[in-house]
C-alpha atoms as a PDB file:
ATOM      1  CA  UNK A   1      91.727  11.392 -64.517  1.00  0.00           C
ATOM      2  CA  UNK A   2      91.729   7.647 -63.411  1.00  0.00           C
ATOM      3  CA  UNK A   3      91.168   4.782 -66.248  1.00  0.00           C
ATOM      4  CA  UNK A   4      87.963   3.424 -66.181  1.00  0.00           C
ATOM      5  CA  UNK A   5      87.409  -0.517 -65.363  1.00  0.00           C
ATOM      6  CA  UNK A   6      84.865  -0.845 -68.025  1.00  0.00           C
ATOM      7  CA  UNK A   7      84.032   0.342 -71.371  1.00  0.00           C
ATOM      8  CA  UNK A   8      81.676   3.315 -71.832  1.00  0.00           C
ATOM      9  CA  UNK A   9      78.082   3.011 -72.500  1.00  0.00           C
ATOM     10  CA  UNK A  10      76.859   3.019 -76.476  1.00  0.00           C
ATOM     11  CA  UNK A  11      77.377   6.492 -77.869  1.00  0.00           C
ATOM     12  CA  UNK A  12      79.356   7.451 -74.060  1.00  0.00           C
ATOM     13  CA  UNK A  13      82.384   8.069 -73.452  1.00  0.00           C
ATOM     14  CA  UNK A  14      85.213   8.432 -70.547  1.00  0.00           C
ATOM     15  CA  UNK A  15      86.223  12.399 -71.597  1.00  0.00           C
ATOM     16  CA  UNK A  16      84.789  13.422 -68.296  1.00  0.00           C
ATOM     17  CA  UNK A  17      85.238  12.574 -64.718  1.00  0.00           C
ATOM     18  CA  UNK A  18      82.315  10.330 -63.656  1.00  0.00           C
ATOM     19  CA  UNK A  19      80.846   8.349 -60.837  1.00  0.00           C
ATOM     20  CA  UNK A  20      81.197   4.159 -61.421  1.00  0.00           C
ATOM     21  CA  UNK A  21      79.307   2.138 -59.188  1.00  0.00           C
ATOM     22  CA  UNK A  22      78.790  -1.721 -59.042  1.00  0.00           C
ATOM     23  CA  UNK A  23      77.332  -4.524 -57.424  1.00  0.00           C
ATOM     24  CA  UNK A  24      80.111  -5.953 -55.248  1.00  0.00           C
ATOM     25  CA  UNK A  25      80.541  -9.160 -56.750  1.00  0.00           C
ATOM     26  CA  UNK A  26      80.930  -7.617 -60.155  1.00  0.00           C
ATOM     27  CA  UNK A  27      83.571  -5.039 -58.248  1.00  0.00           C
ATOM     28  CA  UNK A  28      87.127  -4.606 -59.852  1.00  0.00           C
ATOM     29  CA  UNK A  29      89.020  -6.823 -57.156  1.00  0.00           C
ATOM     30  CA  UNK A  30      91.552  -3.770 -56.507  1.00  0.00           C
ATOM     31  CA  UNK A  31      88.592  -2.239 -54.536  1.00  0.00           C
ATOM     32  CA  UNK A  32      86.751  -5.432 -53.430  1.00  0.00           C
ATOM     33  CA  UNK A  33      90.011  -6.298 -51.032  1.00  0.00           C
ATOM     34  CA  UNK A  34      89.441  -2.886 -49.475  1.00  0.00           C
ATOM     35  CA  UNK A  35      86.160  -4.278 -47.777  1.00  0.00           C
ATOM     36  CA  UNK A  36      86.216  -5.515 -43.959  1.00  0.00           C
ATOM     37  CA  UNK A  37      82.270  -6.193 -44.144  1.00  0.00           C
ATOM     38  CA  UNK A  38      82.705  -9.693 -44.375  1.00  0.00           C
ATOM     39  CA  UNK A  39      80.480 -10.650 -47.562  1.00  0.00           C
ATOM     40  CA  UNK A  40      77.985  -8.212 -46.218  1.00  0.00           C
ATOM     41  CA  UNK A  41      78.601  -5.814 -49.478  1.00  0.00           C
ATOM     42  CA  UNK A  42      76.048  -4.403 -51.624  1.00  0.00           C
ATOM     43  CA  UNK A  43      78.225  -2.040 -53.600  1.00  0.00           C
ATOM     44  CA  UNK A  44      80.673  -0.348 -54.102  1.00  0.00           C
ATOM     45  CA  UNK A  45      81.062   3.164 -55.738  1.00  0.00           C
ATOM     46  CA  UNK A  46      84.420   5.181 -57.234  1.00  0.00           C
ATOM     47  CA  UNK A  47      84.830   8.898 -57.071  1.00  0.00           C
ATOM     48  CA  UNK A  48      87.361  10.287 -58.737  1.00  0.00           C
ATOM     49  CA  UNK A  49      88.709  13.176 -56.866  1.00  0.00           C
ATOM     50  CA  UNK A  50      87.937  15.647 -59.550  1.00  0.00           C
ATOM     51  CA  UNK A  51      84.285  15.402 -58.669  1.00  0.00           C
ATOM     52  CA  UNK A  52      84.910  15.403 -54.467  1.00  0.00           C
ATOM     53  CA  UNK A  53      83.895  18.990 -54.446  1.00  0.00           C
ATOM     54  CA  UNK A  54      80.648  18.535 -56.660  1.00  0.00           C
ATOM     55  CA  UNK A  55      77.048  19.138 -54.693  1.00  0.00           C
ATOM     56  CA  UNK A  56      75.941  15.416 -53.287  1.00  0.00           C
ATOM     57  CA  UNK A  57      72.797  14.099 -51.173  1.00  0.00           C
ATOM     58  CA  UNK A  58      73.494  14.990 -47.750  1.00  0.00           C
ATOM     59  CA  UNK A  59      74.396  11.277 -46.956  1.00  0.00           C
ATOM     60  CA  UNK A  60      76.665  10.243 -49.687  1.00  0.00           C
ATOM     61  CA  UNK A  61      77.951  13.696 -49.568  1.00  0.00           C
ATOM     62  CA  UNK A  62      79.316  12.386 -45.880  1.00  0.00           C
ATOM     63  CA  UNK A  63      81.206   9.799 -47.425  1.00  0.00           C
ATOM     64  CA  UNK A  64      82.872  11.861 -50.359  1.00  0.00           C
ATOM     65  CA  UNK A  65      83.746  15.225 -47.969  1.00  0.00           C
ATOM     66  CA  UNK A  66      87.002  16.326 -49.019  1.00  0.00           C
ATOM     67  CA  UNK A  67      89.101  16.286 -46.265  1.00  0.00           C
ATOM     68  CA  UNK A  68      87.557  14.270 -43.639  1.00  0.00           C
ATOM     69  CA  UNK A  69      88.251  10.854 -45.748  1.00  0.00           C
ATOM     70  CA  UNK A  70      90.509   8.637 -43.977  1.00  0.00           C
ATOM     71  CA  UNK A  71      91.538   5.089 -45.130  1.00  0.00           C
ATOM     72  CA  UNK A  72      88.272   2.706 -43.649  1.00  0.00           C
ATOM     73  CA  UNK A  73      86.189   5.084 -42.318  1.00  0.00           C
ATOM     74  CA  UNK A  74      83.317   3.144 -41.078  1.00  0.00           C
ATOM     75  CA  UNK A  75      80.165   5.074 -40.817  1.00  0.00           C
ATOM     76  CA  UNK A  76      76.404   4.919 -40.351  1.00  0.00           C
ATOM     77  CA  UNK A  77      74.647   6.431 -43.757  1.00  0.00           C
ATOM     78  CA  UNK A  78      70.907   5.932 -43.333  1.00  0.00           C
ATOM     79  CA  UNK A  79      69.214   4.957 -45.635  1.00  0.00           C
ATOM     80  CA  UNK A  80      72.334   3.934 -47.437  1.00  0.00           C
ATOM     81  CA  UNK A  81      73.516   1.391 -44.697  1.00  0.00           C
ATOM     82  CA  UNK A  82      76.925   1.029 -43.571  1.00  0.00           C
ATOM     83  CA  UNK A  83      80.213   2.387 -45.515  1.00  0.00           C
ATOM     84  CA  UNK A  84      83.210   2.155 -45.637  1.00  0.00           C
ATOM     85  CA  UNK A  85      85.845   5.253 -47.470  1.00  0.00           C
ATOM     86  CA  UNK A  86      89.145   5.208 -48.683  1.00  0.00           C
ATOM     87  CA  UNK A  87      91.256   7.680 -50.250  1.00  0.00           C
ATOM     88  CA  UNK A  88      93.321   5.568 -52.773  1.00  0.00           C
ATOM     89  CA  UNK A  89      93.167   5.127 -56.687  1.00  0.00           C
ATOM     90  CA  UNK A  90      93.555   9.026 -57.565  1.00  0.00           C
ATOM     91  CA  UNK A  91      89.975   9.423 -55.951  1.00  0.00           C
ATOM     92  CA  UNK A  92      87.522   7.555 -52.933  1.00  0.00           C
ATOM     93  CA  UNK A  93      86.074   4.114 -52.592  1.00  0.00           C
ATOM     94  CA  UNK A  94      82.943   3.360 -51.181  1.00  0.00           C
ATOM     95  CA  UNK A  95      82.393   0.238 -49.868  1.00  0.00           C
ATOM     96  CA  UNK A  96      78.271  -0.189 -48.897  1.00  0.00           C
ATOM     97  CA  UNK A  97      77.143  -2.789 -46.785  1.00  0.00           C
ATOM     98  CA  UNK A  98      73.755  -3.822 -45.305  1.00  0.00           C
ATOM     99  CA  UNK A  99      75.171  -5.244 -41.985  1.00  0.00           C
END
């Protein structure tokens, strides 16, 4: 399982694989450098690749398939906007833009 890049929540804890998501600006720069959106980001959201396989909405699900992720995938999400995916970090980035 990867490190977190923040602490856990009062009375939470890392023990288990888990989503993180952030506003870009607030981003770990490791994963903000990633983004070719030119300061068009909303957000950007870490899977760790033990939960790749778990049941997703349909359109985030596209951007976490197993197997199909390749480094700067750009794709079309609806309602979710524009995304970028890449496999690195023992899991998947997703980079979410509005433009």
């Amino acid at each position: 399982m990867s490190e977190p890049e923040s602490a856990p929540p009062p009375g939470g804890d890392w023990s288990r694989p888990a989503l993180q998501i952030w506003p870009f600006a607030l981003a770990p720069p490791r994963y903000q450098v990633l983004s070719t959106h030119g300061g068009d980001e909303d957000w950007v959201l870490y899977c760790p690749a033990a939960l790749l396989a778990a049941p997703w909405p349909w359109e985030l699900g596209q951007a976490l398939q197993p197997g199909t992720v390749l480094d700067g995938r750009r794709q079309y999400l609806g309602t979710w906007g524009w995304a970028e995916t890449y496999a690195v970090f023992g899991g998947v980035v997703v980079i979410f833009a509005h433009a």
